[in-house]
N, C-alpha and C. Protein backbone atom coordinates (compact mmCIF):
# COMPACT_ATOMS: atom_id res chain seq x y z
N UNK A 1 -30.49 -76.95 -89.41
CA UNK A 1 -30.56 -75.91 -88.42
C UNK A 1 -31.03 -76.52 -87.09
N UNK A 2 -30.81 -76.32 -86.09
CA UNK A 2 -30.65 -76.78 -84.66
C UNK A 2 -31.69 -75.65 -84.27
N UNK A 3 -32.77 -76.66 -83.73
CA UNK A 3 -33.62 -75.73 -82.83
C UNK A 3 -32.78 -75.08 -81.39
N UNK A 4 -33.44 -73.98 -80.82
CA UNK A 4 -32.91 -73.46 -79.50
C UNK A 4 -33.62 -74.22 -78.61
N UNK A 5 -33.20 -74.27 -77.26
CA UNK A 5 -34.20 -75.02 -76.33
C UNK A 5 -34.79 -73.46 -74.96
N UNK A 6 -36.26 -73.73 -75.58
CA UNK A 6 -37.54 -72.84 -75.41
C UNK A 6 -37.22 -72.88 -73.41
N UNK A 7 -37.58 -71.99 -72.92
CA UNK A 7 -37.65 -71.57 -71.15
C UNK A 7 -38.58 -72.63 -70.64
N UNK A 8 -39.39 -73.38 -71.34
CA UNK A 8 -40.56 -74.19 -71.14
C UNK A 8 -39.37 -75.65 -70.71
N UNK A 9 -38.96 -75.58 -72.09
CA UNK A 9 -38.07 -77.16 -72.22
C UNK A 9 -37.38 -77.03 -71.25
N UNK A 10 -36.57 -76.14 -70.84
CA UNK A 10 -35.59 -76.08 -69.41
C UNK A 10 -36.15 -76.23 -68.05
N UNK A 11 -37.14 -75.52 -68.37
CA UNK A 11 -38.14 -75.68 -66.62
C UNK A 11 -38.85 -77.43 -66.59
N UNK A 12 -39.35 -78.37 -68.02
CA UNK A 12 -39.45 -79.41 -67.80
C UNK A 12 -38.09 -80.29 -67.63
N UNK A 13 -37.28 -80.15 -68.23
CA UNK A 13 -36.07 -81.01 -67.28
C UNK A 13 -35.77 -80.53 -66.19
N UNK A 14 -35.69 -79.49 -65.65
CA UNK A 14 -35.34 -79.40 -64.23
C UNK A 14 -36.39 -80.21 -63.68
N UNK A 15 -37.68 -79.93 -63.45
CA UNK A 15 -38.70 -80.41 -63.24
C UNK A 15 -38.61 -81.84 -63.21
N UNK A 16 -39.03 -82.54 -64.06
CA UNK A 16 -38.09 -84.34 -64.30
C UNK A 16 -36.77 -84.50 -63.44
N UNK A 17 -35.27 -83.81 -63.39
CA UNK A 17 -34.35 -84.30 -62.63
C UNK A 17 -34.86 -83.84 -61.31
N UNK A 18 -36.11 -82.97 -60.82
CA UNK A 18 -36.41 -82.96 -59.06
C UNK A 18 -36.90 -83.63 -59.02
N UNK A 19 -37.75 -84.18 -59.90
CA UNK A 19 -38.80 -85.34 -59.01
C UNK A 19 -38.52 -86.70 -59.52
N UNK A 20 -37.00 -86.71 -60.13
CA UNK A 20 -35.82 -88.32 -60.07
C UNK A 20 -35.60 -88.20 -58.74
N UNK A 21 -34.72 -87.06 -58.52
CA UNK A 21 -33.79 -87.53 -57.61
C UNK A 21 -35.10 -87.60 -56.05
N UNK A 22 -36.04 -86.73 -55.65
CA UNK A 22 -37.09 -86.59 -54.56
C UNK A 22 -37.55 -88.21 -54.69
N UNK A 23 -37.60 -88.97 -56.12
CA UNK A 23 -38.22 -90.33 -55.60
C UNK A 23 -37.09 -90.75 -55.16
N UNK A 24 -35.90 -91.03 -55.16
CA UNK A 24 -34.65 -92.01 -55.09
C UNK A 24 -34.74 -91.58 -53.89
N UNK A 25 -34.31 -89.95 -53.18
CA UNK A 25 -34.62 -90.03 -51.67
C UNK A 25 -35.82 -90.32 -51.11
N UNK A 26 -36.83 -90.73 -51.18
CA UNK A 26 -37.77 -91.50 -50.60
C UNK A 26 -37.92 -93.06 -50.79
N UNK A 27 -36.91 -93.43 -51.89
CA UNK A 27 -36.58 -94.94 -51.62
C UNK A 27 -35.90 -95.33 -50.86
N UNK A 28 -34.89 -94.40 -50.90
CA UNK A 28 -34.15 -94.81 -49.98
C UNK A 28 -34.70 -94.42 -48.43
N UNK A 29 -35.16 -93.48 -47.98
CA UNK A 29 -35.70 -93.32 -46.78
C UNK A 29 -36.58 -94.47 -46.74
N UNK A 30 -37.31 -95.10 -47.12
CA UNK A 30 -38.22 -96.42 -47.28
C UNK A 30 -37.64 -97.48 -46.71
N UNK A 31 -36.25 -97.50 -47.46
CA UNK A 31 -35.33 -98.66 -47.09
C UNK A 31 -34.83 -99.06 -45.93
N UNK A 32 -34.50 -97.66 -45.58
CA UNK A 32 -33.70 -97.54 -43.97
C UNK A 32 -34.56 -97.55 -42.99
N UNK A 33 -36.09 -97.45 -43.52
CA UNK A 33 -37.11 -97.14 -42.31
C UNK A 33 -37.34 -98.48 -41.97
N UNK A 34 -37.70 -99.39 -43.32
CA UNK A 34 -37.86 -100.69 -43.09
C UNK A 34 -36.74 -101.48 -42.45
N UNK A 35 -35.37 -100.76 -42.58
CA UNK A 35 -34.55 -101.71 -41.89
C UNK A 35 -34.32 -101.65 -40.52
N UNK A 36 -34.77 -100.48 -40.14
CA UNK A 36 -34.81 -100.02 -38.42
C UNK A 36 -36.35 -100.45 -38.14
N UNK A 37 -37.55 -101.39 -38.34
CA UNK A 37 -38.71 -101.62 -38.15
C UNK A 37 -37.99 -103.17 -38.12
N UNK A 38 -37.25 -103.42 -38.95
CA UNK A 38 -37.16 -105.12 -38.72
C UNK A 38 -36.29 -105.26 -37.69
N UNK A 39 -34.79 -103.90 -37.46
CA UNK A 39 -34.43 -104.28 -36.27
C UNK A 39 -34.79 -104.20 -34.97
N UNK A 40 -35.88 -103.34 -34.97
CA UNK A 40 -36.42 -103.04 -34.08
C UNK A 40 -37.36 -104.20 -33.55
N UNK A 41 -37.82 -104.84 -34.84
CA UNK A 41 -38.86 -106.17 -34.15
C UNK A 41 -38.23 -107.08 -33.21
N UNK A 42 -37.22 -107.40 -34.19
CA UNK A 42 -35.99 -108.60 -33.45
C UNK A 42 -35.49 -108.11 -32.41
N UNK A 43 -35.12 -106.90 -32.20
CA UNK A 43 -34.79 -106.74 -30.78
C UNK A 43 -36.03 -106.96 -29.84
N UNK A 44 -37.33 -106.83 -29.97
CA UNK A 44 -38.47 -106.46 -29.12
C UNK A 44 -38.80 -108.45 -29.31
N UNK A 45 -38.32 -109.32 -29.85
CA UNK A 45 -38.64 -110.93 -29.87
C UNK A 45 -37.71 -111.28 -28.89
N UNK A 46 -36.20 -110.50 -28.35
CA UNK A 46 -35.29 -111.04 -27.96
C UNK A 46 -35.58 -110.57 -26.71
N UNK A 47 -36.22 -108.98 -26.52
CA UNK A 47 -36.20 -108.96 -25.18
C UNK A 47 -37.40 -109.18 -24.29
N UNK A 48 -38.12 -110.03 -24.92
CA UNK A 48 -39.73 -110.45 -24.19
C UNK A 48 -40.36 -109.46 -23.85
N UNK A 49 -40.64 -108.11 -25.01
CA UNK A 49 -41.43 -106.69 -24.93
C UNK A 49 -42.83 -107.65 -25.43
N UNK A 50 -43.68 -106.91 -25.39
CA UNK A 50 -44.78 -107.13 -25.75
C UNK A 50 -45.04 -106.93 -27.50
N UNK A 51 -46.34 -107.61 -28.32
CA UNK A 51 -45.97 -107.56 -29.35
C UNK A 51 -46.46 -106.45 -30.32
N UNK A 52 -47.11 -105.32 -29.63
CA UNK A 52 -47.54 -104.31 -29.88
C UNK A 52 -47.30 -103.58 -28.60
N UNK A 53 -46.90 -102.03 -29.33
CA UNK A 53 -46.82 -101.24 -28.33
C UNK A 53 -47.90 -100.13 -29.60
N UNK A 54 -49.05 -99.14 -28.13
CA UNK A 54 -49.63 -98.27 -28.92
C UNK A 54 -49.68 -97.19 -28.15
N UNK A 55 -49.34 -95.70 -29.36
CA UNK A 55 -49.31 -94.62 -28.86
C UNK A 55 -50.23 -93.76 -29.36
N UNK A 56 -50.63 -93.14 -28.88
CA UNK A 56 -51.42 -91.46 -29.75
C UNK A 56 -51.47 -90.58 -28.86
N UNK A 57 -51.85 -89.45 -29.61
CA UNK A 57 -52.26 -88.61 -29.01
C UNK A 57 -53.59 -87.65 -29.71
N UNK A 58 -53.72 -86.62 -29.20
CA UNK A 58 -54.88 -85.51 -29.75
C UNK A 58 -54.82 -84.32 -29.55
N UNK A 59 -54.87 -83.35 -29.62
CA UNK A 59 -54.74 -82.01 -29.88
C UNK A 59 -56.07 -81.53 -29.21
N UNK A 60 -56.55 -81.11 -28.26
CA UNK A 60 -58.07 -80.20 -28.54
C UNK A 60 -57.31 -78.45 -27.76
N UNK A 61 -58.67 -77.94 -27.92
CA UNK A 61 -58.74 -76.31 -27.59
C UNK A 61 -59.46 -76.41 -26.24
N UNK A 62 -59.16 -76.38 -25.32
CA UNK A 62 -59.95 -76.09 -23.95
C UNK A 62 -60.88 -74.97 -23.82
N UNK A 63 -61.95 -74.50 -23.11
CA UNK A 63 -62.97 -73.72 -22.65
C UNK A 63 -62.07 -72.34 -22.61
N UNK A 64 -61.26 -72.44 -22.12
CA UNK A 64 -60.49 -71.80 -21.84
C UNK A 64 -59.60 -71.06 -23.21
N UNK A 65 -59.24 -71.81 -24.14
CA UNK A 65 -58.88 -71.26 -25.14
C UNK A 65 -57.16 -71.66 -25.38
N UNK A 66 -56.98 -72.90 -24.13
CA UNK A 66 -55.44 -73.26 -24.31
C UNK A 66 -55.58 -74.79 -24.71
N UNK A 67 -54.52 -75.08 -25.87
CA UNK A 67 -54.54 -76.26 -26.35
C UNK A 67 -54.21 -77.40 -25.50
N UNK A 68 -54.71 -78.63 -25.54
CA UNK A 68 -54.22 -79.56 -24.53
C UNK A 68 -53.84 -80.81 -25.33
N UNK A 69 -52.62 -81.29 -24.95
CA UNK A 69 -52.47 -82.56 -25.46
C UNK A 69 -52.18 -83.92 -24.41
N UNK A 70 -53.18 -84.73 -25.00
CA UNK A 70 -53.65 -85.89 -24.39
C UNK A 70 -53.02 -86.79 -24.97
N UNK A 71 -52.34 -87.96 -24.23
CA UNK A 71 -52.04 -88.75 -24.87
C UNK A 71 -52.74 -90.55 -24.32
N UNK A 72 -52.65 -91.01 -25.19
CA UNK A 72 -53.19 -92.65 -24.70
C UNK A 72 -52.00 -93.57 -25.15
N UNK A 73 -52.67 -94.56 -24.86
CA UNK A 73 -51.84 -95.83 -25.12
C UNK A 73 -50.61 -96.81 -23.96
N UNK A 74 -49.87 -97.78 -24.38
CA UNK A 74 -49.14 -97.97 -23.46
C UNK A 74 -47.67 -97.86 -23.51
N UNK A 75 -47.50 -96.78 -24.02
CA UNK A 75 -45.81 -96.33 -24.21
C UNK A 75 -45.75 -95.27 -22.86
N UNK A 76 -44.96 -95.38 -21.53
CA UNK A 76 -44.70 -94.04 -21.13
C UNK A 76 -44.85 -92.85 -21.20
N UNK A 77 -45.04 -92.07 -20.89
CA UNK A 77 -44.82 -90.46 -21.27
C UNK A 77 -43.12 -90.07 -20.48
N UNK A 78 -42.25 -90.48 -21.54
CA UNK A 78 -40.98 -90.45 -20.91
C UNK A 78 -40.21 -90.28 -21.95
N UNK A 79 -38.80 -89.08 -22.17
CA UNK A 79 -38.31 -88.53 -23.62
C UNK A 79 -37.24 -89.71 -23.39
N UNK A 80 -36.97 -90.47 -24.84
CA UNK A 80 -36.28 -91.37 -24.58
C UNK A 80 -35.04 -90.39 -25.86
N UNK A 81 -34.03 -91.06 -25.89
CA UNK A 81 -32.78 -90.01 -26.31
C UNK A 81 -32.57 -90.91 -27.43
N UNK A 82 -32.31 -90.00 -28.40
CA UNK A 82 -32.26 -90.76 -29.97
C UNK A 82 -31.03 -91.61 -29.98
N UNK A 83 -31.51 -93.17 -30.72
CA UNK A 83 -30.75 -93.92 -30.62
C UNK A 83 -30.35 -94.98 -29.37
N UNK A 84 -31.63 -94.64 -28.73
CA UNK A 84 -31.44 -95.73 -27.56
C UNK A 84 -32.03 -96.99 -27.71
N UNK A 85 -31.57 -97.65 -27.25
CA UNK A 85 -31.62 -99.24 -27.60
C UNK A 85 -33.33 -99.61 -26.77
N UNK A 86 -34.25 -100.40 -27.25
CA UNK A 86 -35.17 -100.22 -26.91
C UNK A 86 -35.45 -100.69 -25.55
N UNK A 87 -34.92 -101.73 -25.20
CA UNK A 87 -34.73 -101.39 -23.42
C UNK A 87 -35.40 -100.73 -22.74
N UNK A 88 -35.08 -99.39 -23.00
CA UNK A 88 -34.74 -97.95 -22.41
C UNK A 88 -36.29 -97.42 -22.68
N UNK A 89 -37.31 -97.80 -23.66
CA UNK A 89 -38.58 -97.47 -24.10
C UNK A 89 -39.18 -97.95 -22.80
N UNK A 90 -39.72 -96.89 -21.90
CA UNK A 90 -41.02 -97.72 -21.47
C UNK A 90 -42.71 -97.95 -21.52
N UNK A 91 -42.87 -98.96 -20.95
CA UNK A 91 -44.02 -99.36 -21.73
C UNK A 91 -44.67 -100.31 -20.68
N UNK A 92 -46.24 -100.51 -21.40
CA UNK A 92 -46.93 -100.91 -19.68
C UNK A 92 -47.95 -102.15 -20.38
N UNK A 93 -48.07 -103.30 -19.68
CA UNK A 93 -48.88 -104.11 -20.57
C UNK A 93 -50.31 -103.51 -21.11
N UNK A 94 -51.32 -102.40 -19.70
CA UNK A 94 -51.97 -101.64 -19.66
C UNK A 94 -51.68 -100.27 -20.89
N UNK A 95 -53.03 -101.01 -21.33
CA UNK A 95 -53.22 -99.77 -22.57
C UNK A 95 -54.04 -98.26 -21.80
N UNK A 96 -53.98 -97.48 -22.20
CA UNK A 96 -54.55 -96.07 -21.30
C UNK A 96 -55.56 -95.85 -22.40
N UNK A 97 -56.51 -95.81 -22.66
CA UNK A 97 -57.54 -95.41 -23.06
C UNK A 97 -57.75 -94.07 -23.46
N UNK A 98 -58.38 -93.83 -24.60
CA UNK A 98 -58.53 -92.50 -25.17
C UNK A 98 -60.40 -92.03 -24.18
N UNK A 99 -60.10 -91.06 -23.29
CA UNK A 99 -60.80 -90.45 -22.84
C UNK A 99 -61.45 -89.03 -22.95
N UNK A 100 -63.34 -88.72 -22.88
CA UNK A 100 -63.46 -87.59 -23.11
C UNK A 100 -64.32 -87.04 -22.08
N UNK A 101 -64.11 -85.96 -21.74
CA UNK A 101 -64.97 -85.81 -20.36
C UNK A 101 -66.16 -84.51 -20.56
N UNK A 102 -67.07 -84.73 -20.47
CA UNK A 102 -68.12 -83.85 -20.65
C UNK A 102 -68.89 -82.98 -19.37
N UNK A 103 -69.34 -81.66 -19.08
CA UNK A 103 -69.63 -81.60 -17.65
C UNK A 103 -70.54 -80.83 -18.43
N UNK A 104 -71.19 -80.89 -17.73
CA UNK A 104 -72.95 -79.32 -17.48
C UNK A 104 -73.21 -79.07 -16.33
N UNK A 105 -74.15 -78.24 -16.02
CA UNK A 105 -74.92 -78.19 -15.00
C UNK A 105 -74.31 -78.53 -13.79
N UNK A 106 -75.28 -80.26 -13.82
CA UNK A 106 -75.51 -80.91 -12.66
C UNK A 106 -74.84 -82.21 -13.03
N UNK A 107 -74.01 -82.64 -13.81
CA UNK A 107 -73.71 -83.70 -14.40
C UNK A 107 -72.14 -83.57 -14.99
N UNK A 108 -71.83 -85.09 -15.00
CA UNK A 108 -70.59 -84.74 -15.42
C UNK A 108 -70.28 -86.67 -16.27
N UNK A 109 -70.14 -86.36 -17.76
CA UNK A 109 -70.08 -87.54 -18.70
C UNK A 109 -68.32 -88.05 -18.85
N UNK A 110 -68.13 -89.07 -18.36
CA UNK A 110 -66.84 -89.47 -18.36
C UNK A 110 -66.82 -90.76 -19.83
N UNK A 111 -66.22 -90.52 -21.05
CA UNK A 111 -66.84 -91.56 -22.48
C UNK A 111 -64.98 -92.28 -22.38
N UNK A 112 -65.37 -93.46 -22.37
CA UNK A 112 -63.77 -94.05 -22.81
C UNK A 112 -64.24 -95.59 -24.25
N UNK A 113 -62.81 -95.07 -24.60
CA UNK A 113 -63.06 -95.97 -25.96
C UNK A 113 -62.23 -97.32 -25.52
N UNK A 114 -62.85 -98.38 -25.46
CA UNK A 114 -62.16 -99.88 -24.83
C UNK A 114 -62.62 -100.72 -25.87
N UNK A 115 -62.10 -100.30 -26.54
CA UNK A 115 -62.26 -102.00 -27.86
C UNK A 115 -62.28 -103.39 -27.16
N UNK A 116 -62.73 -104.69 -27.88
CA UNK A 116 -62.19 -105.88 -27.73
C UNK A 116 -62.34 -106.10 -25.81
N UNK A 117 -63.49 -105.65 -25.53
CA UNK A 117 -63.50 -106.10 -23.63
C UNK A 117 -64.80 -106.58 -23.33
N UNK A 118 -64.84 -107.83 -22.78
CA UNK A 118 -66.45 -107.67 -22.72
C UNK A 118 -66.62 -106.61 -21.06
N UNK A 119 -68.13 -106.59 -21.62
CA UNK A 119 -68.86 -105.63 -20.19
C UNK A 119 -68.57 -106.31 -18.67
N UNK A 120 -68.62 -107.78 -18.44
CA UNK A 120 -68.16 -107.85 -17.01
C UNK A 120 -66.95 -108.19 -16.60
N UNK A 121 -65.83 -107.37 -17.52
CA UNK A 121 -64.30 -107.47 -17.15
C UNK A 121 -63.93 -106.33 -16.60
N UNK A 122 -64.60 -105.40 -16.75
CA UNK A 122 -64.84 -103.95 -16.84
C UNK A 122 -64.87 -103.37 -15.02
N UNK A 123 -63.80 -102.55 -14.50
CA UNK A 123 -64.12 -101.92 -13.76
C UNK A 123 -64.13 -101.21 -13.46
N UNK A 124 -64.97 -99.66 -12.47
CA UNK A 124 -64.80 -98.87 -12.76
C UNK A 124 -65.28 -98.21 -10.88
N UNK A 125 -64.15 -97.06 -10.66
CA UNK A 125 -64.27 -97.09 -9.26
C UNK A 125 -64.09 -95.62 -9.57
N UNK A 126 -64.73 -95.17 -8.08
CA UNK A 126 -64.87 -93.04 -8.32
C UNK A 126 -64.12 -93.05 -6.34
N UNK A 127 -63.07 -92.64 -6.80
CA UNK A 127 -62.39 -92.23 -5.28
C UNK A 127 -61.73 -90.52 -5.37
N UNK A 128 -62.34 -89.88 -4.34
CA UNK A 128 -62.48 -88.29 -4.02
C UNK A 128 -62.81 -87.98 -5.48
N UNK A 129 -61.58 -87.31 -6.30
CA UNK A 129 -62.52 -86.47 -7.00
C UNK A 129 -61.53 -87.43 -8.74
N UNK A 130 -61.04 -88.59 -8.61
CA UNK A 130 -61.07 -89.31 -9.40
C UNK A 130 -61.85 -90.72 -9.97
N UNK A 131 -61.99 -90.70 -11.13
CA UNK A 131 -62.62 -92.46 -11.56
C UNK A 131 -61.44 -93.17 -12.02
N UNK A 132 -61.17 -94.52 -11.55
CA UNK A 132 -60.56 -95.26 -12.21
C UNK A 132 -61.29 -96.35 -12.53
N UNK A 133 -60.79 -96.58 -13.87
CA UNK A 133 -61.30 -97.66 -15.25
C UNK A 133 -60.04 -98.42 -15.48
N UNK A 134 -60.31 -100.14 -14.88
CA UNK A 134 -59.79 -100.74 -15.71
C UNK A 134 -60.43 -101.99 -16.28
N UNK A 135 -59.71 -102.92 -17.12
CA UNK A 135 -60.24 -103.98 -17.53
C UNK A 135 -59.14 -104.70 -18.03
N UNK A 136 -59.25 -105.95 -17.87
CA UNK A 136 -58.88 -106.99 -17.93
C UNK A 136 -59.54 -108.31 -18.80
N UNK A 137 -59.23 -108.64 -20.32
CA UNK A 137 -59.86 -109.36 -21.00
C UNK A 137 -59.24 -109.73 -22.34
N UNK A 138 -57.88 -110.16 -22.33
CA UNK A 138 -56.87 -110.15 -23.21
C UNK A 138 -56.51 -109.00 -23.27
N UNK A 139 -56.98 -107.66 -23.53
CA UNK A 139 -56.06 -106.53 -23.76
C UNK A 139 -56.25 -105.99 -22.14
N UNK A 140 -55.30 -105.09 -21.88
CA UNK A 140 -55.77 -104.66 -20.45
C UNK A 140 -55.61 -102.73 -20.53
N UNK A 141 -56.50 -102.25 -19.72
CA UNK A 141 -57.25 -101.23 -19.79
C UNK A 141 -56.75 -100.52 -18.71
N UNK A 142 -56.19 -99.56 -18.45
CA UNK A 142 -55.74 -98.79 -17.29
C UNK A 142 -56.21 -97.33 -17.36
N UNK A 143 -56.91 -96.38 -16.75
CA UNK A 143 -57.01 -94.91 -16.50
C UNK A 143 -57.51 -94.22 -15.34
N UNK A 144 -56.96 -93.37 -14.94
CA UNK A 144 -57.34 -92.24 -13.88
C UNK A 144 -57.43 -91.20 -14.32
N UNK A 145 -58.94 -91.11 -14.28
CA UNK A 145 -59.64 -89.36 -15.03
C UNK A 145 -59.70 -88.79 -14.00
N UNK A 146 -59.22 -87.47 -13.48
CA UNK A 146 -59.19 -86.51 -12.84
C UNK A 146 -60.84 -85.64 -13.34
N UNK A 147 -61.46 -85.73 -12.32
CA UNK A 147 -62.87 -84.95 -12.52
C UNK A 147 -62.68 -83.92 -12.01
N UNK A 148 -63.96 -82.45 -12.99
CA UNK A 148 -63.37 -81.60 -13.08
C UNK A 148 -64.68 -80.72 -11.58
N UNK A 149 -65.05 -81.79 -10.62
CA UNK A 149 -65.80 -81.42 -9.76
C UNK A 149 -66.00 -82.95 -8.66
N UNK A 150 -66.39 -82.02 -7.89
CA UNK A 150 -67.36 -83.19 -6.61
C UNK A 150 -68.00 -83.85 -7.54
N UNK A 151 -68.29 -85.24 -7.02
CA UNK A 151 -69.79 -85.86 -7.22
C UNK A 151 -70.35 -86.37 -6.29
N UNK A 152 -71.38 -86.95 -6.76
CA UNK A 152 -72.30 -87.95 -5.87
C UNK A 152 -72.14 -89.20 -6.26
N UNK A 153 -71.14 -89.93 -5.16
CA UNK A 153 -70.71 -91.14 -5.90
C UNK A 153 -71.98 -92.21 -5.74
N UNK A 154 -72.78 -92.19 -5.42
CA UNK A 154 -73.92 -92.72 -5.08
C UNK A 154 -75.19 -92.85 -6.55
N UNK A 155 -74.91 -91.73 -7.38
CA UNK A 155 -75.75 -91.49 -8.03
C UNK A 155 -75.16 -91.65 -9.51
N UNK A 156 -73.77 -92.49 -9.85
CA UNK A 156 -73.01 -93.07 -10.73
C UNK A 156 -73.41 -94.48 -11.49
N UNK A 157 -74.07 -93.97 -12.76
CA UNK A 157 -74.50 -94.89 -13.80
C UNK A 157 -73.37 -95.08 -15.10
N UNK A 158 -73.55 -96.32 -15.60
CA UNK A 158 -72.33 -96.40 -16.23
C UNK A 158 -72.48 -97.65 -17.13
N UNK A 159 -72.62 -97.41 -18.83
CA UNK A 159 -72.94 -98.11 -19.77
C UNK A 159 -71.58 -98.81 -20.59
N UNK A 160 -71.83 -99.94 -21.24
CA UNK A 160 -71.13 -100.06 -22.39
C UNK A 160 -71.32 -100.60 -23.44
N UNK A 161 -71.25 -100.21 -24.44
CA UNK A 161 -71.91 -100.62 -25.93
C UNK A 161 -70.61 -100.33 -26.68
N UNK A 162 -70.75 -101.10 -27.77
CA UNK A 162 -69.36 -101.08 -28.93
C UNK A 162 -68.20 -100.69 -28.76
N UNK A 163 -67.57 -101.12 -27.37
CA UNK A 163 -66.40 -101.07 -27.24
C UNK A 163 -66.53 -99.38 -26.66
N UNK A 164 -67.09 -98.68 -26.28
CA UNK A 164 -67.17 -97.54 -25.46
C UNK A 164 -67.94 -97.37 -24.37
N UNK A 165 -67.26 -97.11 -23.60
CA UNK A 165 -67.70 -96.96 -21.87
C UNK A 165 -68.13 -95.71 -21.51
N UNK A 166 -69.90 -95.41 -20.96
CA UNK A 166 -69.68 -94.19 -20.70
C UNK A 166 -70.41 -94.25 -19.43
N UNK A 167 -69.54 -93.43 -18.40
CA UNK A 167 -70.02 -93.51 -17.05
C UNK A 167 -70.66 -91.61 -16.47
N UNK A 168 -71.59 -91.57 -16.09
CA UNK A 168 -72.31 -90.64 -15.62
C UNK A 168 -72.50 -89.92 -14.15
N UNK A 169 -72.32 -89.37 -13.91
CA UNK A 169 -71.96 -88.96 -12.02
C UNK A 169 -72.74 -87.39 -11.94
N UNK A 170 -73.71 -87.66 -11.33
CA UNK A 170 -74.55 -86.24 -10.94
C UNK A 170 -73.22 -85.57 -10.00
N UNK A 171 -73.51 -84.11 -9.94
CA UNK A 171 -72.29 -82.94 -9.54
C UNK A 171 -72.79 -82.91 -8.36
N UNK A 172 -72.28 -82.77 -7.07
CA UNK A 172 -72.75 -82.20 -6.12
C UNK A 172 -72.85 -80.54 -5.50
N UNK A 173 -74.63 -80.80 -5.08
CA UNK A 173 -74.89 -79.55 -4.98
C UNK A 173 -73.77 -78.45 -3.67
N UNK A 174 -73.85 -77.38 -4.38
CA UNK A 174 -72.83 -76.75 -3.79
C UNK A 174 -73.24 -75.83 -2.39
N UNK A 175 -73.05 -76.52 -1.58
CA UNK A 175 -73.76 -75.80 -0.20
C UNK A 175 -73.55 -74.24 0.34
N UNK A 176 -74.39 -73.07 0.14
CA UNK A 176 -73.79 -71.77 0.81
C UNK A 176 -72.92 -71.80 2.09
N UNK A 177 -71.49 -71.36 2.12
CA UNK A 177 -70.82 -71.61 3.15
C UNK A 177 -71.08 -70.34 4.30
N UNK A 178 -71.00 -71.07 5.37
CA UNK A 178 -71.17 -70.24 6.27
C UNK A 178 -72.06 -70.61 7.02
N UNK A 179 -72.61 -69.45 8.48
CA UNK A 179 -73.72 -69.92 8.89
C UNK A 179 -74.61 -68.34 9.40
N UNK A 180 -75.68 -68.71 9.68
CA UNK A 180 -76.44 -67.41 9.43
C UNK A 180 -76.47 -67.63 11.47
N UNK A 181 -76.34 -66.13 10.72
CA UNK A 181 -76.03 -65.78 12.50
C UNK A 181 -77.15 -64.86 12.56
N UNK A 182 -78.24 -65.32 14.20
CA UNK A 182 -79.16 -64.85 14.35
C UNK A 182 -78.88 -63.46 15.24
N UNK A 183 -79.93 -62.64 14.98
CA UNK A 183 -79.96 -61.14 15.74
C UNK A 183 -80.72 -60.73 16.81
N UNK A 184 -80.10 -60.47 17.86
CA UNK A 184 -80.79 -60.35 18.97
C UNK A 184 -81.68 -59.17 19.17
């Protein structure tokens, strides 16, 4: 007598032939990824690109309640069209730095993350109501933080420890406009 095959036994072979065939398409996606990473190297040896290119980004929620996305690194911010030959990628020897900007009060905390730099390669300049940070020390360091106020460029302190830079700028006080007009 021939057993029947139970709703159990049917749902485990289906089960087994999805997750055959789900690995075979991820071998193969594996394959093709690796083969567009090796052509991609050899093209980037042939055309004297640099030997790393780095991108990110971050997601936060603003004060405000609207998401912002930041990006670092030294790839462009430029939509390149699928299938373009890498050429067409641009890219900057200057890495952009992942930046975070803090304000209160009377103060305003500008933190950047600079791996691999020593402290007197490091520069860092506050013109109107921007700072620019760069550095130069095998990797190179490029950014312009847009501050979110006046300062007192006078009163700009500015540390670095473990590969993070954090520079400090008292706010300037905000003068009542106008002028008081006396009464005769």
């Amino acid at each position: 007598m021939r057993r029947r095959k139970s709703i159990f036994d049917i749902f485990d072979e289906l089960i087994r032939e999805i997750d055959r065939e789900i690995h075979e398409e991820f071998m193969d996606l594996q394959r093709r990824f690796m083969s567009e990473i090796r052509e991609l190297s050899e093209e980037v040896e042939r055309q004297g690109f640099p030997k790393r290119f780095v991108y990110g980004f971050r997601i936060t929620i603003g004060p405000d309640g609207v998401p912002r996305v930041e990006r670092f690194g030294n790839v462009r911010r430029q939509p390149v069209r699928e299938g373009a030959p890498i050429r067409e990628i641009g890219y900057s020897e200057e890495v952009e730095p992942l930046v975070d900007i803090y304000e209160d009060a009377d103060m305003i905390t500008v933190v950047a993350e600079m791996p691999g730099v020593e402290k007197d390669r490091i520069k860092v300049r506050a013109v109107d109501r921007k700072l620019i940070i760069e550095a130069k020390n095998g990797k190179k360091y490029y950014k312009e933080v847009e501050l979110p106020a006046e300062v007192d460029m006078d009163s700009a302190k500015a540390s670095y420890k473990n590969g993070v830079l954090e520079v400090k700028l008292k706010k300037l006080k905000k003068e009542e406009k106008g002028k008081e007009i006396h009464i005769e």
